[in-house]
PDB file of N, CA and C in Angstrom:
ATOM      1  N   UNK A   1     -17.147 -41.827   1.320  1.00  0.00           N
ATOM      2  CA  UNK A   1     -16.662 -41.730   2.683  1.00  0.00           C
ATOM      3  C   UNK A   1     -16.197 -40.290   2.921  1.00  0.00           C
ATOM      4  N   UNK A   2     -16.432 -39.554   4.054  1.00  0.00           N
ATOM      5  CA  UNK A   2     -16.485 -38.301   4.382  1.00  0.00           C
ATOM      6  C   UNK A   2     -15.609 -38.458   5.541  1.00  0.00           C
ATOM      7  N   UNK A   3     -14.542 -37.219   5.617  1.00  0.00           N
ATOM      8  CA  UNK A   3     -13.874 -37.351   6.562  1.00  0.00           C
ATOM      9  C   UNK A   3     -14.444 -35.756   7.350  1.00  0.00           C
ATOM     10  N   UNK A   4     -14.547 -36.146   8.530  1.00  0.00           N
ATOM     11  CA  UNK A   4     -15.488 -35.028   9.240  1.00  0.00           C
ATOM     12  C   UNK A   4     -14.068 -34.787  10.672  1.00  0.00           C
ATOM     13  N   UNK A   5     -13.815 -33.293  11.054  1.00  0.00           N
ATOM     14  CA  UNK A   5     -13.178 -32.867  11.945  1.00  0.00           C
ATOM     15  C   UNK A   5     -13.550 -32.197  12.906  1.00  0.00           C
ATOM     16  N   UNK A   6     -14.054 -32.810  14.423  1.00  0.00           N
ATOM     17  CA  UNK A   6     -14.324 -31.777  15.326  1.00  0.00           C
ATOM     18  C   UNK A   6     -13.102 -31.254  16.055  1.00  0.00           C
ATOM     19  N   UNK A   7     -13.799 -29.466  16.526  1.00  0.00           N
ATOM     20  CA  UNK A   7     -12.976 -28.909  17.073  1.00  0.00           C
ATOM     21  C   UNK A   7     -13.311 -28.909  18.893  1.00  0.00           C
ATOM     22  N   UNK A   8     -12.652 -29.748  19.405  1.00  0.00           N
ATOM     23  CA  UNK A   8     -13.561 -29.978  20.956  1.00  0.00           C
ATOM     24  C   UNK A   8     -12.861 -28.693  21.733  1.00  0.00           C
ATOM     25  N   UNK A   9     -11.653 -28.628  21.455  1.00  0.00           N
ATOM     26  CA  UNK A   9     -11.186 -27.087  22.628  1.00  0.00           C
ATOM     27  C   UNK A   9     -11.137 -25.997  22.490  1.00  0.00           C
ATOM     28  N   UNK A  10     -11.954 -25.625  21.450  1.00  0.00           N
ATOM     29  CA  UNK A  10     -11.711 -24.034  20.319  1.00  0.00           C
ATOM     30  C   UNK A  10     -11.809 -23.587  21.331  1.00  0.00           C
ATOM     31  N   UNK A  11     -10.753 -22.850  22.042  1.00  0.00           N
ATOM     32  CA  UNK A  11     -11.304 -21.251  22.712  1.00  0.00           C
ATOM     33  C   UNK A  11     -11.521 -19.773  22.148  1.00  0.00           C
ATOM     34  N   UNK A  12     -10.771 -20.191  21.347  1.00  0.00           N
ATOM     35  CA  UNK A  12     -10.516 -18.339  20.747  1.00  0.00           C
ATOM     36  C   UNK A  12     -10.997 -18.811  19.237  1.00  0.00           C
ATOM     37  N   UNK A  13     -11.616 -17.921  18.515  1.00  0.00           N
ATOM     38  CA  UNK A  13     -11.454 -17.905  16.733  1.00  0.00           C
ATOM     39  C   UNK A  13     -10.456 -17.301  16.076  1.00  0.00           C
ATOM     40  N   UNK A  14      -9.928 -18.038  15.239  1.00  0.00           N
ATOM     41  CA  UNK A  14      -8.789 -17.422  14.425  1.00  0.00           C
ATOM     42  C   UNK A  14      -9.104 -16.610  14.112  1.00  0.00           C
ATOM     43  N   UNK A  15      -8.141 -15.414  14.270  1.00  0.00           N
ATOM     44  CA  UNK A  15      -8.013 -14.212  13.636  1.00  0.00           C
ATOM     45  C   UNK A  15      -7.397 -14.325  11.843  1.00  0.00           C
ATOM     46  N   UNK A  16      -8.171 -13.874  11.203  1.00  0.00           N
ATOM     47  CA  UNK A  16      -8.128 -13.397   9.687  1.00  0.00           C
ATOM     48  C   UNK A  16      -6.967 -12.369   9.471  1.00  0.00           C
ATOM     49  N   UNK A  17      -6.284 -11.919   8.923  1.00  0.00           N
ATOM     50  CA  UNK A  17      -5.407 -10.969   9.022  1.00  0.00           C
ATOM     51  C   UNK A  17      -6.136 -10.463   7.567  1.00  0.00           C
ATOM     52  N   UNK A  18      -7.051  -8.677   7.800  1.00  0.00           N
ATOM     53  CA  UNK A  18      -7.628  -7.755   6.490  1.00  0.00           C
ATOM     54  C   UNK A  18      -6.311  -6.770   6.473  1.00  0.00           C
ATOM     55  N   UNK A  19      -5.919  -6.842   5.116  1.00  0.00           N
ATOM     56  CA  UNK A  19      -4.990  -5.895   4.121  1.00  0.00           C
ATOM     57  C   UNK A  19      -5.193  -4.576   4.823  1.00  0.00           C
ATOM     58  N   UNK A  20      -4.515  -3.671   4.774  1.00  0.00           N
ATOM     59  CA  UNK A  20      -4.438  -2.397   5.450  1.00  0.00           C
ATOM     60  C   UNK A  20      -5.448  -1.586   4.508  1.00  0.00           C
ATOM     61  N   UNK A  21      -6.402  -0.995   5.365  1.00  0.00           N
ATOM     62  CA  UNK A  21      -7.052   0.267   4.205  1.00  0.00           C
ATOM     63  C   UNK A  21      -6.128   1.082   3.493  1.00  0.00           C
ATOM     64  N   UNK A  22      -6.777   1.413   2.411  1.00  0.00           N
ATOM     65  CA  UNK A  22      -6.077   2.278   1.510  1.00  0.00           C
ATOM     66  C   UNK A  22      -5.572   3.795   1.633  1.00  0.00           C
ATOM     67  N   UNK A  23      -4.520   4.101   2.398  1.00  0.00           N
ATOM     68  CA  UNK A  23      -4.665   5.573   2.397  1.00  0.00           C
ATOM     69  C   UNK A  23      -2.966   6.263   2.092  1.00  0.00           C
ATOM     70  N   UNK A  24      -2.824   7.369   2.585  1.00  0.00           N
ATOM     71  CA  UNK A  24      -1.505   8.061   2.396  1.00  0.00           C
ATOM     72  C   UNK A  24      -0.840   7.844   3.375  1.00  0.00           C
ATOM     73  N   UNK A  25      -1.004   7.715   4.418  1.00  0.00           N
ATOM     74  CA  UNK A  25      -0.203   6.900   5.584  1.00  0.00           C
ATOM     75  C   UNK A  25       0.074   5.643   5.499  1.00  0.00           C
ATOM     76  N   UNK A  26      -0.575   5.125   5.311  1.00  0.00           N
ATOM     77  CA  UNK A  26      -0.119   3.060   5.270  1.00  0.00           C
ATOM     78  C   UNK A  26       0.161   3.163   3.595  1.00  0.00           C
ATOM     79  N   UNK A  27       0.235   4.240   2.779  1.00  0.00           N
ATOM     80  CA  UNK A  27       1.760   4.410   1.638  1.00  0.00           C
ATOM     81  C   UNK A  27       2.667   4.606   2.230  1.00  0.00           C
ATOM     82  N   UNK A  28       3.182   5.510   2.974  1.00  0.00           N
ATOM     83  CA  UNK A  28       3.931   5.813   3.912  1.00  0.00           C
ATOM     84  C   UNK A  28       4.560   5.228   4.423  1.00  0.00           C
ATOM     85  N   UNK A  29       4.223   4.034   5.172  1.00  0.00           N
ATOM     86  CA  UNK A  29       4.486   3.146   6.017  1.00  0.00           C
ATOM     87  C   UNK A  29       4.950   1.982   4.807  1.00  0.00           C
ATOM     88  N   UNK A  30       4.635   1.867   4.036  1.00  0.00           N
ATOM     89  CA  UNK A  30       4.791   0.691   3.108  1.00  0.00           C
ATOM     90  C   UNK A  30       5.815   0.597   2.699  1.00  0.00           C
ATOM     91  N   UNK A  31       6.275   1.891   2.415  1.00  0.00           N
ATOM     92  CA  UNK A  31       7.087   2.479   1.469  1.00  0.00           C
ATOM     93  C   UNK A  31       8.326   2.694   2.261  1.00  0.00           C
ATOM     94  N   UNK A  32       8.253   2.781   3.804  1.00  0.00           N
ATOM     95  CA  UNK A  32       9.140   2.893   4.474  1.00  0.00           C
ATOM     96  C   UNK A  32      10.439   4.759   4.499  1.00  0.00           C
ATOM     97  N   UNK A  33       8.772   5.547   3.935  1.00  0.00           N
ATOM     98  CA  UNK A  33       9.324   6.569   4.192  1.00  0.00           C
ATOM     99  C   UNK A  33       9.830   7.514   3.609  1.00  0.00           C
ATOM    100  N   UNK A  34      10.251   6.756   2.392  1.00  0.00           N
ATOM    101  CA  UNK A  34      11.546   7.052   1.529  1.00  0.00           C
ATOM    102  C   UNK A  34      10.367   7.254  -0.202  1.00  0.00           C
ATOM    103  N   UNK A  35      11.362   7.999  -0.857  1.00  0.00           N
ATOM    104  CA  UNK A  35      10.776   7.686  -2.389  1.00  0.00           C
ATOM    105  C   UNK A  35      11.387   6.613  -2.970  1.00  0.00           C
ATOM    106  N   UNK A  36      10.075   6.389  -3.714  1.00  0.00           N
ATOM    107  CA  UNK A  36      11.055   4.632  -4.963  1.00  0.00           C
ATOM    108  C   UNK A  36      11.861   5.494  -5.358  1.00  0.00           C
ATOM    109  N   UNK A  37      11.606   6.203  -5.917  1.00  0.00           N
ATOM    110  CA  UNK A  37      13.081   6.786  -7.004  1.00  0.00           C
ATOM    111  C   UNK A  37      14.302   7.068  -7.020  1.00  0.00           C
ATOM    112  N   UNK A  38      13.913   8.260  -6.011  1.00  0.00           N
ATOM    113  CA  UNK A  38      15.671   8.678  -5.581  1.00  0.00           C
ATOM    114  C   UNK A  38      15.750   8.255  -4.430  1.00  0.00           C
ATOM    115  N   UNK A  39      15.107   7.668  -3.627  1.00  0.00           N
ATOM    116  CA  UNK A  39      15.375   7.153  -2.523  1.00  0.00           C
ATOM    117  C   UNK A  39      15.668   8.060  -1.077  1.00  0.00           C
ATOM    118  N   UNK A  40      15.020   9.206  -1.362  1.00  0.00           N
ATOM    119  CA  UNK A  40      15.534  10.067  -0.353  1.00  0.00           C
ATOM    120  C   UNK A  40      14.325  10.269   0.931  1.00  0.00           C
ATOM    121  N   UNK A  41      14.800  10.422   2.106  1.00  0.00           N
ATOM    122  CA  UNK A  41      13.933   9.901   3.727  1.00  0.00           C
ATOM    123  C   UNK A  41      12.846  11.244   3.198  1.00  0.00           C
ATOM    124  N   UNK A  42      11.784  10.985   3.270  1.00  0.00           N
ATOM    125  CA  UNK A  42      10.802  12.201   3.757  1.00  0.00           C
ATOM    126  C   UNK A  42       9.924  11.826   4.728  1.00  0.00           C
ATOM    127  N   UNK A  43       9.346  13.194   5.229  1.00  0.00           N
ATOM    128  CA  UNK A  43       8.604  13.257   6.397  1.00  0.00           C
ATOM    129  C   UNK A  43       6.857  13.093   5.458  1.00  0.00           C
ATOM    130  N   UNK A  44       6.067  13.273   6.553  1.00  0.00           N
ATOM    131  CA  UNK A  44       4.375  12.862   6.156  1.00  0.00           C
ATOM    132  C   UNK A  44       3.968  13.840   5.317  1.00  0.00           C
ATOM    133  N   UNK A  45       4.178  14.989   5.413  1.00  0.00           N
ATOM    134  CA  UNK A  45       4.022  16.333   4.367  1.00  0.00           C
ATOM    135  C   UNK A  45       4.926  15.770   3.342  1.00  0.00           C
ATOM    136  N   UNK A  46       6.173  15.996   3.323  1.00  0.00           N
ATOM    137  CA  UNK A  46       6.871  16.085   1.871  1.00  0.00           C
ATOM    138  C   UNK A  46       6.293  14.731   1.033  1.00  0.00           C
ATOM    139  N   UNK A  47       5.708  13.542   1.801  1.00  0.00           N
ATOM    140  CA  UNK A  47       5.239  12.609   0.873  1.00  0.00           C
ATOM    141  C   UNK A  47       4.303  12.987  -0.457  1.00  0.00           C
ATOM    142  N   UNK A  48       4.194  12.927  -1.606  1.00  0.00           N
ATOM    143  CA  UNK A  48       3.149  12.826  -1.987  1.00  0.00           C
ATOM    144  C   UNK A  48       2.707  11.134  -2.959  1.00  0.00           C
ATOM    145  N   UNK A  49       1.469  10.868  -3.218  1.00  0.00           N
ATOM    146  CA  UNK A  49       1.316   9.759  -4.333  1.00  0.00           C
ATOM    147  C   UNK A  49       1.305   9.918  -5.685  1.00  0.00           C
ATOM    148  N   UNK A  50       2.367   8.948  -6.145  1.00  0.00           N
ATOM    149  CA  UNK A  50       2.301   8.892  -7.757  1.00  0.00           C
ATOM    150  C   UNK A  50       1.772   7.850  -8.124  1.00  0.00           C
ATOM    151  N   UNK A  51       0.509   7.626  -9.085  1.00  0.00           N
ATOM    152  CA  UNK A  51       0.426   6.762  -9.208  1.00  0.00           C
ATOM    153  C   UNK A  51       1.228   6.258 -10.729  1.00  0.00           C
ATOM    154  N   UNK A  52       1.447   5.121 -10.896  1.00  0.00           N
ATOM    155  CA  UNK A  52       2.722   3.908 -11.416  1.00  0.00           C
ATOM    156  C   UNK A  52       2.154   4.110 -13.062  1.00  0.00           C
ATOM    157  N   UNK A  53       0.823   3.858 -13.010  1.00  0.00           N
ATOM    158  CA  UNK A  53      -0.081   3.574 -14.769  1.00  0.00           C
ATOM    159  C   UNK A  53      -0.694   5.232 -14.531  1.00  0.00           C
ATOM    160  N   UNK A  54      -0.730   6.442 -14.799  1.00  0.00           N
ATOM    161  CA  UNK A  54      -1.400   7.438 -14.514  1.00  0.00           C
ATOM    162  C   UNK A  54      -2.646   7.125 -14.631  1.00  0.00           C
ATOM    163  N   UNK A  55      -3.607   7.884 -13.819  1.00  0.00           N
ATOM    164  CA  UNK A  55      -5.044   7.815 -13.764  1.00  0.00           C
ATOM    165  C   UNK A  55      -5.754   8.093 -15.219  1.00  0.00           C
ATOM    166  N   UNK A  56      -4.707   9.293 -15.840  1.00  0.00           N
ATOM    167  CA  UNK A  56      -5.502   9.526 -17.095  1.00  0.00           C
ATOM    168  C   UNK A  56      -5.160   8.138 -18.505  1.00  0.00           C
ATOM    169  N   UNK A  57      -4.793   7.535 -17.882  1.00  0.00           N
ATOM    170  CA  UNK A  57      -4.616   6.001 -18.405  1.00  0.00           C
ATOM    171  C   UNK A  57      -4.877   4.963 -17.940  1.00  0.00           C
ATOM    172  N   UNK A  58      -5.648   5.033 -16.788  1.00  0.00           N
ATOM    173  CA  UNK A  58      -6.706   3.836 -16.689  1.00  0.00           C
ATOM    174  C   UNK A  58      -6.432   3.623 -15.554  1.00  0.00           C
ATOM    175  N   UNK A  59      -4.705   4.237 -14.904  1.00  0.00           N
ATOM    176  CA  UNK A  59      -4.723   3.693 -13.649  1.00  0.00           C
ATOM    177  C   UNK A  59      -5.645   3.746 -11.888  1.00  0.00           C
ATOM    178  N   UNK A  60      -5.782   2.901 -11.365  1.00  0.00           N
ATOM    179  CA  UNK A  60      -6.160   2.853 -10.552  1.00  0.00           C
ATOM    180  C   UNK A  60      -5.226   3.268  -9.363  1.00  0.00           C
ATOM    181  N   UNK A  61      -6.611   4.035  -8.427  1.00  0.00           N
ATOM    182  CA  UNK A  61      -5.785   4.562  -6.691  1.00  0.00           C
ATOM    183  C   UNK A  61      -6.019   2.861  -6.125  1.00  0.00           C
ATOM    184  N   UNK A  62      -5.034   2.412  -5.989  1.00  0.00           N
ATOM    185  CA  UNK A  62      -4.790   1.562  -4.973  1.00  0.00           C
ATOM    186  C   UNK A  62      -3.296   0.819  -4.438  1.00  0.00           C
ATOM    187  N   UNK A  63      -3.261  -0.089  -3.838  1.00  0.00           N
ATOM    188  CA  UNK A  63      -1.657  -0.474  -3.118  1.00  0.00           C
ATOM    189  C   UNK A  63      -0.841  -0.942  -4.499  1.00  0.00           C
ATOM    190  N   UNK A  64      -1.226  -1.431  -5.470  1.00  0.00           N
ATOM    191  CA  UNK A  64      -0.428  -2.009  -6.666  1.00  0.00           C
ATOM    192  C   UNK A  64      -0.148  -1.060  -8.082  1.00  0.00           C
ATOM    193  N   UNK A  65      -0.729   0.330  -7.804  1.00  0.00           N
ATOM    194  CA  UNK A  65      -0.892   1.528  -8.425  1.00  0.00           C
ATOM    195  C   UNK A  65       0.125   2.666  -8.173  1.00  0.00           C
ATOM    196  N   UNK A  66       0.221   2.519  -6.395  1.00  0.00           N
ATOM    197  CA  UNK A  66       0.773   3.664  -6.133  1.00  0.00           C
ATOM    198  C   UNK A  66       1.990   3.713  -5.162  1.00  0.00           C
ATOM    199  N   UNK A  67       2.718   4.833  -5.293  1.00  0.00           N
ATOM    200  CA  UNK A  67       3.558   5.045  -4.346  1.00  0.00           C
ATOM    201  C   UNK A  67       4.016   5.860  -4.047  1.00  0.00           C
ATOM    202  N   UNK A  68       5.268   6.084  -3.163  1.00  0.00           N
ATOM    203  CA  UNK A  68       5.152   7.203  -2.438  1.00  0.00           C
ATOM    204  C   UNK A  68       6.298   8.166  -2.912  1.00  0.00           C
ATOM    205  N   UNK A  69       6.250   9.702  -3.024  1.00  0.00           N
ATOM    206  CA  UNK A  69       7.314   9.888  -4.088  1.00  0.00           C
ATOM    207  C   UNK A  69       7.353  11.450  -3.423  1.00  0.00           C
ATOM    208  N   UNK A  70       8.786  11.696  -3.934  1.00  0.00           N
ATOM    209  CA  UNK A  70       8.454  13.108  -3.620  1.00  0.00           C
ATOM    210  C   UNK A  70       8.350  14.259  -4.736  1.00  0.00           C
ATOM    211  N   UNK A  71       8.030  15.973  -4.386  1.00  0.00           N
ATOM    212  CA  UNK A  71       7.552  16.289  -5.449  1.00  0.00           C
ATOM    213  C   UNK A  71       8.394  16.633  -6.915  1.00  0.00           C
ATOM    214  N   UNK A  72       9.341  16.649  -6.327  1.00  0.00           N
ATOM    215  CA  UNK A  72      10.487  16.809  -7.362  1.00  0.00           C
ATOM    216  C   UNK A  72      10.647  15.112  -8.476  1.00  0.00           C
ATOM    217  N   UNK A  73      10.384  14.244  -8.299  1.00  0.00           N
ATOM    218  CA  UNK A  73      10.477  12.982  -8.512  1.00  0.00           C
ATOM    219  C   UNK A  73       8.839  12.577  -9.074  1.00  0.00           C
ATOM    220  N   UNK A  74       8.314  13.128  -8.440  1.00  0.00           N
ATOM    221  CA  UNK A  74       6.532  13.490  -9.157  1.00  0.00           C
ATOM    222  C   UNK A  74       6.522  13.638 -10.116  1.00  0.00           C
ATOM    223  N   UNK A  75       6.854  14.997  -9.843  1.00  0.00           N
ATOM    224  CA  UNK A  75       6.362  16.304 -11.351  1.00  0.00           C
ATOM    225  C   UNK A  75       7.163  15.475 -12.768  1.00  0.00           C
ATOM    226  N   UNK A  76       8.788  15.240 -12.402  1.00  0.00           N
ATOM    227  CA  UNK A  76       9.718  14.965 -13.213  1.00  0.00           C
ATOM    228  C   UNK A  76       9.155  13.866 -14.064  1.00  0.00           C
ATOM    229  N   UNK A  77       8.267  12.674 -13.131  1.00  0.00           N
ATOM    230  CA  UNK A  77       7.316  11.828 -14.159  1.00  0.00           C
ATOM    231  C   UNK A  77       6.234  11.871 -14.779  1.00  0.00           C
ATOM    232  N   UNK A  78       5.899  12.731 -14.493  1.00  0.00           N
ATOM    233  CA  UNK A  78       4.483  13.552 -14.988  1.00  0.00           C
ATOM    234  C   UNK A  78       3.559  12.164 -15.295  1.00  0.00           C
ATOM    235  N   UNK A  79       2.783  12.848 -16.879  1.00  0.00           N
ATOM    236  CA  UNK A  79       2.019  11.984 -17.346  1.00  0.00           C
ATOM    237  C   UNK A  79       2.495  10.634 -18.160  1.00  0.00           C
TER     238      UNK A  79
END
């Protein structure tokens, strides 16, 4: 026995909600601005990305990799 559902008044199709592309702005935005670390406000320049696992260790550029840091808080983590 099959249970079957029509949709008789669909007007609109649900909208899907797609993950934000990957970039240095929607880090930015994610991140709310600030560095994880020291926590201090920066603007779109002073941002830069660190990534979390370094690249020269396998890590990957993406949202679970990276974040937003500044350069003093960068460098200080290096490799």
């Amino acid at each position: 026995m099959a249970l079957v559902l029509a949709l008789w008044n669909l007007r609109t199709i649900p909208k899907v909600e797609r993950p934000a592309p990957y970039n240095r702005a929607n880090l930015f935005v994610r991140d709310r601005g600030r560095c994880v670390y020291c926590e201090i406000k920066l603007t779109m320049d002073e941002t830069t990305v660190d990534h979390v696992l370094p690249k020269s260790r396998g890590g990957q550029t993406n949202y679970l990799n990276c974040v937003a840091s500044c350069d003093l808080c960068n460098l200080r983590k290096a490799n």
